[in-house]
N, C-alpha and C. Protein backbone atom coordinates (compact mmCIF):
# COMPACT_ATOMS: atom_id res chain seq x y z
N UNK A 1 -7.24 13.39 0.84
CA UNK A 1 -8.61 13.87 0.87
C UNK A 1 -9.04 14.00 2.33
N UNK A 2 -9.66 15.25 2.54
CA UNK A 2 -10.06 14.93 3.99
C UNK A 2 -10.97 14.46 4.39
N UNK A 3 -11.15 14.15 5.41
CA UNK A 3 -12.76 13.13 6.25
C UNK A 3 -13.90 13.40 5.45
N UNK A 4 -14.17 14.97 5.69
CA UNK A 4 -15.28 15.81 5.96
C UNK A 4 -15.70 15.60 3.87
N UNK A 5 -14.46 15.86 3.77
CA UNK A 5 -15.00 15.57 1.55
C UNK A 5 -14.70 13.87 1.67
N UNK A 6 -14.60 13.25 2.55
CA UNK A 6 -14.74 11.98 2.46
C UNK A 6 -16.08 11.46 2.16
N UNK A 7 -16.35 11.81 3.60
CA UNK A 7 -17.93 11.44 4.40
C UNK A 7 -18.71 11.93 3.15
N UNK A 8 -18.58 12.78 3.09
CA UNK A 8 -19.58 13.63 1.86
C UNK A 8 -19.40 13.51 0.33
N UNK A 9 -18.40 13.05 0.02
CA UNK A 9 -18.01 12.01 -0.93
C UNK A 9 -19.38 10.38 -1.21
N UNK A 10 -18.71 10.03 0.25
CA UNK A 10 -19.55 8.14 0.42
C UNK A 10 -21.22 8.71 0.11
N UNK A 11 -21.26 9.77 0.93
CA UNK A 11 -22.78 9.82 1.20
C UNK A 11 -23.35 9.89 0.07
N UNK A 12 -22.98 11.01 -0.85
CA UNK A 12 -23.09 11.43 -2.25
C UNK A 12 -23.31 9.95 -3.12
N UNK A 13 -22.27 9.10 -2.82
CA UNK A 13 -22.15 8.25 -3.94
C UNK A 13 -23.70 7.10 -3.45
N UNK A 14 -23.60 6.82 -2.14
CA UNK A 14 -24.96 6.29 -1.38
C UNK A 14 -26.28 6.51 -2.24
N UNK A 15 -26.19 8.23 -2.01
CA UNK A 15 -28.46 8.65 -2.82
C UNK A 15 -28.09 8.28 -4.05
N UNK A 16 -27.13 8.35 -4.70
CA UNK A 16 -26.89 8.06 -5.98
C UNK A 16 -27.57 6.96 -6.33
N UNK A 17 -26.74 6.20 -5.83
CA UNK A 17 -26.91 4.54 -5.84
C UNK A 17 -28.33 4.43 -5.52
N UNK A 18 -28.86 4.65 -4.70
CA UNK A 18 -30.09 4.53 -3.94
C UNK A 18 -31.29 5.09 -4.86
N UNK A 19 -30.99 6.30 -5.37
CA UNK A 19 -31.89 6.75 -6.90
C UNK A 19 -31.68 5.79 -8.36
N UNK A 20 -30.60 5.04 -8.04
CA UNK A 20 -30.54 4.56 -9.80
C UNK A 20 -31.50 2.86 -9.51
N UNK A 21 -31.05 2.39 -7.97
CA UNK A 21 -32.15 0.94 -8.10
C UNK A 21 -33.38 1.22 -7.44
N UNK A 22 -33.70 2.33 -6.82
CA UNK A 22 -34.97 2.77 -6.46
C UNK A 22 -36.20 1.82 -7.29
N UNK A 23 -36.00 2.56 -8.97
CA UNK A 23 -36.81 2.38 -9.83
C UNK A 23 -36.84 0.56 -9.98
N UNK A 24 -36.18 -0.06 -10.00
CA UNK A 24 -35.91 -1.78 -9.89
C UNK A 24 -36.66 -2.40 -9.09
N UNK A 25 -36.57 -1.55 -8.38
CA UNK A 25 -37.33 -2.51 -7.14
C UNK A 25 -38.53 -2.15 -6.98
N UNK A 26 -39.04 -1.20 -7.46
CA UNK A 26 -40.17 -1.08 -7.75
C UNK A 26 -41.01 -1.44 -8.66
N UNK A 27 -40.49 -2.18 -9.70
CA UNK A 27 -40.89 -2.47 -10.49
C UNK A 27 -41.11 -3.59 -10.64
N UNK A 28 -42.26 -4.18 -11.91
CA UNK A 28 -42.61 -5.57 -12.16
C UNK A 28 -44.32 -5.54 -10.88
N UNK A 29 -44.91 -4.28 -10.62
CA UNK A 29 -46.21 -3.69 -10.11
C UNK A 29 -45.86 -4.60 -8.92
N UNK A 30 -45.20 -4.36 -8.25
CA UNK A 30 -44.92 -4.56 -6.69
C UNK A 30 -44.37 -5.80 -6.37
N UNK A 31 -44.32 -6.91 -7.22
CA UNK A 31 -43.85 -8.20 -6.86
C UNK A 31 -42.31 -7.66 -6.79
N UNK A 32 -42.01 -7.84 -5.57
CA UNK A 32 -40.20 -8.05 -5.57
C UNK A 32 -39.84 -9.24 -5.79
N UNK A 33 -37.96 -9.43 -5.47
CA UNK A 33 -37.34 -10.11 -5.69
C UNK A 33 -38.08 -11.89 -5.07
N UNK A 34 -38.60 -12.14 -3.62
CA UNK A 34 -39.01 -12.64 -3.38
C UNK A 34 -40.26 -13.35 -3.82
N UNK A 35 -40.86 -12.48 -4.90
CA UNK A 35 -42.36 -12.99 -5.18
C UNK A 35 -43.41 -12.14 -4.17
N UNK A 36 -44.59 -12.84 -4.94
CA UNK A 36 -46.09 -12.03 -3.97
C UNK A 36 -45.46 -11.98 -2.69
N UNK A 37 -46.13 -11.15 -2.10
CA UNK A 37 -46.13 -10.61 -0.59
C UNK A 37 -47.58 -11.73 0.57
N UNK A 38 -47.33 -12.36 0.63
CA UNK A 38 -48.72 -13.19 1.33
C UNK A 38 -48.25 -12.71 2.76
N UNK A 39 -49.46 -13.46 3.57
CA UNK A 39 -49.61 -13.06 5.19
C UNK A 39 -48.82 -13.93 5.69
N UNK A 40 -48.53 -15.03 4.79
CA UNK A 40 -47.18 -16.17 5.65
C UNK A 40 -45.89 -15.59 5.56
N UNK A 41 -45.92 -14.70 3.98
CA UNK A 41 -44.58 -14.21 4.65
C UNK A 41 -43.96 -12.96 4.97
N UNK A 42 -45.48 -12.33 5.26
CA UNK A 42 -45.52 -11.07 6.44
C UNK A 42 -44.91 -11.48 7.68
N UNK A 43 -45.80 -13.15 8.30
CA UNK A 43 -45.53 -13.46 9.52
C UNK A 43 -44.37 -14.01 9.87
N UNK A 44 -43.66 -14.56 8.82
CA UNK A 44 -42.49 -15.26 9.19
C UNK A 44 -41.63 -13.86 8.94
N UNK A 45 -41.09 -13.03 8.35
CA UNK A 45 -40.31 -11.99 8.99
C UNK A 45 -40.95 -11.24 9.85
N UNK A 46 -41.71 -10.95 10.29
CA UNK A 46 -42.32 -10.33 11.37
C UNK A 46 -41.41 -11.06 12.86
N UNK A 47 -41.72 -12.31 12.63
CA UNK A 47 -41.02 -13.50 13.43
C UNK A 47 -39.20 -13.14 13.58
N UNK A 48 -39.02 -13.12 12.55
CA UNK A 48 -37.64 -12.91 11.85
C UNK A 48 -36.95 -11.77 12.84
N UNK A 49 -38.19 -10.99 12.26
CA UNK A 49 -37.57 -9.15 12.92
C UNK A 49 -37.48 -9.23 14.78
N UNK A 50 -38.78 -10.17 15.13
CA UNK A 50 -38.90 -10.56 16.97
C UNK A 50 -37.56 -11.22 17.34
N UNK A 51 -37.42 -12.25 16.98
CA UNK A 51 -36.34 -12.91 17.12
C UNK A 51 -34.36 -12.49 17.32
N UNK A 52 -34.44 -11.49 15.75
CA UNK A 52 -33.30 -10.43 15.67
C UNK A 52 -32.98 -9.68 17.03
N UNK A 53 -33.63 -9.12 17.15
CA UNK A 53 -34.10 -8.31 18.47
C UNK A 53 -33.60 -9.12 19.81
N UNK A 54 -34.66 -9.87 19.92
CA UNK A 54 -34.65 -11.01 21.07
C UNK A 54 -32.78 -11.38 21.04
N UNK A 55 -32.38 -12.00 20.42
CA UNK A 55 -31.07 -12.42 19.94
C UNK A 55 -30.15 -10.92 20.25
N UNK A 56 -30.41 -10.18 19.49
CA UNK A 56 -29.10 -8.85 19.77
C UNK A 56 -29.03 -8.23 21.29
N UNK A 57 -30.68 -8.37 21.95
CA UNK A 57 -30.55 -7.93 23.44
C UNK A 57 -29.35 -9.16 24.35
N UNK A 58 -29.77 -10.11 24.02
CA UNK A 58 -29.20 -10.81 24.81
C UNK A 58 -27.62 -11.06 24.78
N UNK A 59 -27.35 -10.97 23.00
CA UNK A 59 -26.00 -10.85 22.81
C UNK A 59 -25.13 -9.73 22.97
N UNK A 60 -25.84 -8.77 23.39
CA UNK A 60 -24.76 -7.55 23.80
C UNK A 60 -25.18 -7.06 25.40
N UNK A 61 -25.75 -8.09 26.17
CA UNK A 61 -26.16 -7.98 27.52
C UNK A 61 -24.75 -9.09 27.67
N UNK A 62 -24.94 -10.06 27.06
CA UNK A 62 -23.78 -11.14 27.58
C UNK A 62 -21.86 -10.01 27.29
N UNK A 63 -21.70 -9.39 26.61
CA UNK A 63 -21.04 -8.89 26.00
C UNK A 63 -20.84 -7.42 27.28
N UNK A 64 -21.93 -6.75 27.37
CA UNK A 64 -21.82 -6.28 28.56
C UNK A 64 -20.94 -6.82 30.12
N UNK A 65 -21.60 -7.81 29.94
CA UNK A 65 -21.52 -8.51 31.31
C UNK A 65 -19.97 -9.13 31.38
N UNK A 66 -18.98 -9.44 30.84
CA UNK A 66 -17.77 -10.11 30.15
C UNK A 66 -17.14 -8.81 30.54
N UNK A 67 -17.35 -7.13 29.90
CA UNK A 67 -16.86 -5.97 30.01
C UNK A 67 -16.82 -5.23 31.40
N UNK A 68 -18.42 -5.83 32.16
CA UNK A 68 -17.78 -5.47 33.42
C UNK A 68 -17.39 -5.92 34.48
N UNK A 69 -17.13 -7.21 34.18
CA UNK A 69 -16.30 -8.20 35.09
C UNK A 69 -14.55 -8.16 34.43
N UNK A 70 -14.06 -7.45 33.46
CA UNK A 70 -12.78 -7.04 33.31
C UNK A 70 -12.76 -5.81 34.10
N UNK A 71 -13.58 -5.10 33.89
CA UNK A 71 -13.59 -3.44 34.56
C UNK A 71 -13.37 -4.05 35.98
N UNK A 72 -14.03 -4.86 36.88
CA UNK A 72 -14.10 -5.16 38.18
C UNK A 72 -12.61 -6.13 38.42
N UNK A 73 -12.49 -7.18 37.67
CA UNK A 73 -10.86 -7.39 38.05
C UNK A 73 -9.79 -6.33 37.70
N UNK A 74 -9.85 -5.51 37.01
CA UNK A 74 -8.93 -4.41 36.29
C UNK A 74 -8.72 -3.40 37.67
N UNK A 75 -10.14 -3.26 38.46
CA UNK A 75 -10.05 -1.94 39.51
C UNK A 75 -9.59 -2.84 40.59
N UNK A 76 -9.78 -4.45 41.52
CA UNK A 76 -9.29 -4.74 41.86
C UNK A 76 -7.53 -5.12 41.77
N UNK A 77 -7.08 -4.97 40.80
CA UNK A 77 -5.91 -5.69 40.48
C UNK A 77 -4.91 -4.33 40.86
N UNK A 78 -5.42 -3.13 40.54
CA UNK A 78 -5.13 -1.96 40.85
C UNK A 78 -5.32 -1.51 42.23
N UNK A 79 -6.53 -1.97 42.99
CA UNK A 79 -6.74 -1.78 44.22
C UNK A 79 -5.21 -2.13 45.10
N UNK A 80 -4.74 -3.68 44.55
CA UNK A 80 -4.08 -4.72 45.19
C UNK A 80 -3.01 -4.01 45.47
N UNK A 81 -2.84 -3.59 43.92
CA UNK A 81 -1.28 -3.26 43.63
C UNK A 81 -0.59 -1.76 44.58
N UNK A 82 -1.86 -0.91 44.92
CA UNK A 82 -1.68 0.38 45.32
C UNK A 82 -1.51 0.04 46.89
């Protein structure tokens, strides 16, 4: 099968999926899986979502930083060798 009827395959099967629990989760007049929606626990994922964030900058700054201190021994080591 190729990529392209791959991709378009997954995607297909995705809205599918996405139209058949649409209606689920909408249902039961807005209470989801969690229960009522209150302002505590607006604020605590609100918190949740700050935090995520806060956490992924820093973990792919550190991750950065690891990548270009190989790049910098990699061009020295090459410098040496030439």
């Amino acid at each position: 099968m190729p990529p392209v009827k791959r991709t378009a395959a997954a995607l297909l099967s995705i809205w599918v999926f996405l139209l058949v629990v649409a209606p689920m989760a909408l249902a039961d007049e807005g209470v989801g899986e969690a229960g009522p929606t209150t302002d505590k626990t607006v604020t605590f994922f609100c918190f949740g979502v700050i935090f995520f964030f806060a956490a992924l900058v820093i973990v792919l700054s550190l991750i950065q930083n690891r990548l270009e201190k190989r790049k910098e021994q990699r061009r020295a080591d090459l410098a040496r060798f030439n």
